[in-house]
C-alpha atoms as a PDB file:
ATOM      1  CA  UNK A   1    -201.494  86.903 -81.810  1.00  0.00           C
ATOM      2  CA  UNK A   2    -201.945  89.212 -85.256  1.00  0.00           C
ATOM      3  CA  UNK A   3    -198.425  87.703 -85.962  1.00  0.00           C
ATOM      4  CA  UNK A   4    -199.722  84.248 -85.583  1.00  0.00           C
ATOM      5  CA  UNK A   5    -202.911  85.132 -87.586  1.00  0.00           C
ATOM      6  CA  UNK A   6    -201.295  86.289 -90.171  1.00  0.00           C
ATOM      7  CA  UNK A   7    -198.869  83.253 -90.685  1.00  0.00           C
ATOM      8  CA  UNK A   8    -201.785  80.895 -90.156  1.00  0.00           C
ATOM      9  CA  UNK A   9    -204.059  83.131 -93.373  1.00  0.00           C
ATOM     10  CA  UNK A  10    -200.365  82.389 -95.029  1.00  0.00           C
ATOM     11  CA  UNK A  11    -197.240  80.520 -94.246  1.00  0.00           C
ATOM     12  CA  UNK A  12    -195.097  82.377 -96.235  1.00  0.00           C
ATOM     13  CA  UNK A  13    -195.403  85.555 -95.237  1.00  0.00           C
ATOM     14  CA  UNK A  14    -191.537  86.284 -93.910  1.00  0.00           C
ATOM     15  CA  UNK A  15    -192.632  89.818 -92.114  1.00  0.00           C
ATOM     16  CA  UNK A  16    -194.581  88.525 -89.994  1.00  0.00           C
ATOM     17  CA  UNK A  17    -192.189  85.332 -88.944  1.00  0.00           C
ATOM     18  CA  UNK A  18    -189.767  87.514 -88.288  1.00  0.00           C
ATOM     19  CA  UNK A  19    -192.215  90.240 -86.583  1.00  0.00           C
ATOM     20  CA  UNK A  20    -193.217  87.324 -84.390  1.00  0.00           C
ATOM     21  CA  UNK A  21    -189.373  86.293 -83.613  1.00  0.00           C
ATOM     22  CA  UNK A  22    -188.922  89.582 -82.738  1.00  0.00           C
ATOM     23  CA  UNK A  23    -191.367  89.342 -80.277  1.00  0.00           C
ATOM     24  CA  UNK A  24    -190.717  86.104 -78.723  1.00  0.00           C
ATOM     25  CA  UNK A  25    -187.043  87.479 -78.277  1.00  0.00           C
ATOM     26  CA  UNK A  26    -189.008  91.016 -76.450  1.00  0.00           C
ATOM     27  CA  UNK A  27    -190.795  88.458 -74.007  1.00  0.00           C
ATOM     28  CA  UNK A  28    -187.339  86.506 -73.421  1.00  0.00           C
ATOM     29  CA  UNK A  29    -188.446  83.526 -75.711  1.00  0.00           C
ATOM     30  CA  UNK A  30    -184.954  83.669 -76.745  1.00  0.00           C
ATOM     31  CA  UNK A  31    -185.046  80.273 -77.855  1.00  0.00           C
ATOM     32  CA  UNK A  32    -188.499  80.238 -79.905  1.00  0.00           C
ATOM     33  CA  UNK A  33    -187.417  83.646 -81.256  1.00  0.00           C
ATOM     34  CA  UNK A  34    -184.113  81.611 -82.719  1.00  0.00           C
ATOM     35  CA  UNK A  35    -186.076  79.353 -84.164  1.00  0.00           C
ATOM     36  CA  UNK A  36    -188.354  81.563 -85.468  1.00  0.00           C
ATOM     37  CA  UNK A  37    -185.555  83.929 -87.163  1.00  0.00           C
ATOM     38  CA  UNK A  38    -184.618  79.828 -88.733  1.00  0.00           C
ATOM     39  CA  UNK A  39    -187.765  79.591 -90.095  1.00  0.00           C
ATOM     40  CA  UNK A  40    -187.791  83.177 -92.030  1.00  0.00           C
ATOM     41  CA  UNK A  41    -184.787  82.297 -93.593  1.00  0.00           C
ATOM     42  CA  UNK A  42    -186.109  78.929 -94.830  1.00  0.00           C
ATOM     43  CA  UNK A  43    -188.588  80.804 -96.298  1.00  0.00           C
ATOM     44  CA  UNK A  44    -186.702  83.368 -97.750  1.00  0.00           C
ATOM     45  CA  UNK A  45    -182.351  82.701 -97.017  1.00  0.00           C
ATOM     46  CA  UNK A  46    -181.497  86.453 -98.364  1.00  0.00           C
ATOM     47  CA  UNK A  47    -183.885  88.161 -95.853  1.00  0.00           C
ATOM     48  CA  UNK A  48    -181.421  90.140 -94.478  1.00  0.00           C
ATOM     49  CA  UNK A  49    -183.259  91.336 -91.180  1.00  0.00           C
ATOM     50  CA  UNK A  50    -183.246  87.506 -90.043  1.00  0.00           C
ATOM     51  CA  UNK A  51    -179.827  87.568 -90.003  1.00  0.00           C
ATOM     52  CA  UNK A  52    -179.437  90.720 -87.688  1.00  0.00           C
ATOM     53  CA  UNK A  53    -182.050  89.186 -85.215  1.00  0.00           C
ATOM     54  CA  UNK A  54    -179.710  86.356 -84.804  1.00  0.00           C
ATOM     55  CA  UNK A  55    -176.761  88.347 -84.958  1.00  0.00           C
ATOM     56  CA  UNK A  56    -178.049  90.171 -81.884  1.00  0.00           C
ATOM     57  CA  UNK A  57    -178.993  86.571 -79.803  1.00  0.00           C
ATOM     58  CA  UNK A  58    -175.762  85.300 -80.337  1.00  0.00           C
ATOM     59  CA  UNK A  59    -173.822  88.802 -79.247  1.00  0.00           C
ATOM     60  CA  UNK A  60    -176.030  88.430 -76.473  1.00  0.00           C
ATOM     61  CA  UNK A  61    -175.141  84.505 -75.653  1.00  0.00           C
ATOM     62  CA  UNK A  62    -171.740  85.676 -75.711  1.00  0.00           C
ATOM     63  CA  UNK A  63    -171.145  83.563 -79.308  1.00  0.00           C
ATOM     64  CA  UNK A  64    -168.956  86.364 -80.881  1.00  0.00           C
ATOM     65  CA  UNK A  65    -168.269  83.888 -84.069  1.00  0.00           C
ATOM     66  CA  UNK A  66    -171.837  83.099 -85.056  1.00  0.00           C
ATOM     67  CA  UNK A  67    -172.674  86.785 -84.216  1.00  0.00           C
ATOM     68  CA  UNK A  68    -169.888  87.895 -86.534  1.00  0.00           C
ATOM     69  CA  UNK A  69    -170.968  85.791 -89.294  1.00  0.00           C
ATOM     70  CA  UNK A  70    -174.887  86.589 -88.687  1.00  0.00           C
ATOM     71  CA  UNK A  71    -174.106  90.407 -88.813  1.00  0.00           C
ATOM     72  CA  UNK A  72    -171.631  90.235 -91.826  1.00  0.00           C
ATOM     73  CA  UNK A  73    -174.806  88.502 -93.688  1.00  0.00           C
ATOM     74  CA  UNK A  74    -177.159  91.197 -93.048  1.00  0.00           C
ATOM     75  CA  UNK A  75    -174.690  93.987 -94.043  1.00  0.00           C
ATOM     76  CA  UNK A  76    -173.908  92.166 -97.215  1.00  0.00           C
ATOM     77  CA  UNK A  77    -178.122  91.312 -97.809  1.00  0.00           C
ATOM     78  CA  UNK A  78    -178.710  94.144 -96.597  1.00  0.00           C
ATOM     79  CA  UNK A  79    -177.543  96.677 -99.689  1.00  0.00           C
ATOM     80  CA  UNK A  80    -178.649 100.499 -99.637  1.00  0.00           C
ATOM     81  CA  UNK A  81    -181.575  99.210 -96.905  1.00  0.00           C
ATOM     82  CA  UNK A  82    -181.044  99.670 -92.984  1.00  0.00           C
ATOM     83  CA  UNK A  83    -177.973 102.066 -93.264  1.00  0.00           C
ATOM     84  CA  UNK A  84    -178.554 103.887 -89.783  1.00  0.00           C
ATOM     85  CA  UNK A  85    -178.600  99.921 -88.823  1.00  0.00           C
ATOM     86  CA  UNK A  86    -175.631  98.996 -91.011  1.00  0.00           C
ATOM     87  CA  UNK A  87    -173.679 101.240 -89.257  1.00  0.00           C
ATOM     88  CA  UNK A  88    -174.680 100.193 -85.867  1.00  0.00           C
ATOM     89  CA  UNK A  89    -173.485  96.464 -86.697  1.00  0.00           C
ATOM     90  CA  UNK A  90    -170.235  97.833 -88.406  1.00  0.00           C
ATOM     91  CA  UNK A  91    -169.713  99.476 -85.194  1.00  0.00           C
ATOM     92  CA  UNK A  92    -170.496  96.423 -83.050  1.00  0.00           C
ATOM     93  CA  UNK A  93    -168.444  94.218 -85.353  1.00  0.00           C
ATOM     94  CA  UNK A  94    -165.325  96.484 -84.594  1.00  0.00           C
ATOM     95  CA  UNK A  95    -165.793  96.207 -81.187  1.00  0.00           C
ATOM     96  CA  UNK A  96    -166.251  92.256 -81.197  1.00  0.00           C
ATOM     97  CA  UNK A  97    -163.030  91.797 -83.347  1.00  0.00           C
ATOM     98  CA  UNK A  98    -161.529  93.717 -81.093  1.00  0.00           C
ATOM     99  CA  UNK A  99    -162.535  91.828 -77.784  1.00  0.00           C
ATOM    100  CA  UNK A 100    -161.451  88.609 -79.455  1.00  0.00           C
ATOM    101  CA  UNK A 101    -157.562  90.354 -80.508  1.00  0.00           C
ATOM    102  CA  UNK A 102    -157.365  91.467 -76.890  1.00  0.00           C
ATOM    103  CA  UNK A 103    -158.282  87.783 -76.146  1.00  0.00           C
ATOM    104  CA  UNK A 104    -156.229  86.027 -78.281  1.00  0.00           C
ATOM    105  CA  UNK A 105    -153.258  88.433 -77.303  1.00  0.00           C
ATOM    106  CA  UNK A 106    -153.705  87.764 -73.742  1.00  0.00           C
ATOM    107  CA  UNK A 107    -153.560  84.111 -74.650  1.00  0.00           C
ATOM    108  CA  UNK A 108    -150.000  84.248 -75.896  1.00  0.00           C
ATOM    109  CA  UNK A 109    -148.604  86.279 -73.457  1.00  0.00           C
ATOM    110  CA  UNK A 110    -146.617  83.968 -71.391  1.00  0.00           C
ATOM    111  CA  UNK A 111    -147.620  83.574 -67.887  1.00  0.00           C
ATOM    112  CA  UNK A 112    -144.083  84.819 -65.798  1.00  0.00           C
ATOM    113  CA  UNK A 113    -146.245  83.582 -62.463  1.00  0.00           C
ATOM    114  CA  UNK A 114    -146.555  80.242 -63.512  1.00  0.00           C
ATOM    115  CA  UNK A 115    -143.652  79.847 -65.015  1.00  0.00           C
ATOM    116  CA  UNK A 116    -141.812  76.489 -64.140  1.00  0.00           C
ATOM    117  CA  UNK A 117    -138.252  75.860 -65.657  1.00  0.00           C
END
């Protein structure tokens, strides 16, 4: 509610939109906390925490390329700020490239079971 209050005294405050995404996405709003991580970065498109709360829905919808791309924004916004979380998301972004190689890989390997002549 302090969230909301403060938005309603003034749209444009981006803390406390993204405060209040953060929140939603605690309560398992995961869908009004998306929209409200949209909505901070209307207001402000370099805010670089935004980013990283989307980053972390999509990791967690299993959406490794929008999580990717969502984490790569908030290390780039994110400059000398955050590094304890910068190097969280490096960390997580090795480990999702990595998941999608072994993927890929498995892919191409031919199947010898269902292999018909």
């Amino acid at each position: 509610k302090e969230y909301q209050t403060a938005i309603a005294r003034y749209d444009g405050n981006v803390t406390a939109h993204n405060n209040l995404a953060i929140a939603y996405k605690q309560q398992g709003r995961r869908e009004l906390s998306r929209k409200t991580f949209a909505r901070v970065l209307l207001l402000d498109s370099r805010f670089a925490l935004a980013y990283y709360g989307l980053g972390l829905l999509d990791d967690e919808d299993g959406n490794a390329d929008a999580a990717l791309a969502n984490y790569s924004r908030f290390i780039v916004l994110a400059g000398r700020r955050y590094e304890d979380l910068q190097d969280k998301v490096r960390a997580r972004i090795v480990q999702i490239r990595s998941a999608k190689e072994k993927q890929t890989k498995h892919k191409l390997r031919p199947q010898r079971d269902h292999y018909v002549p």
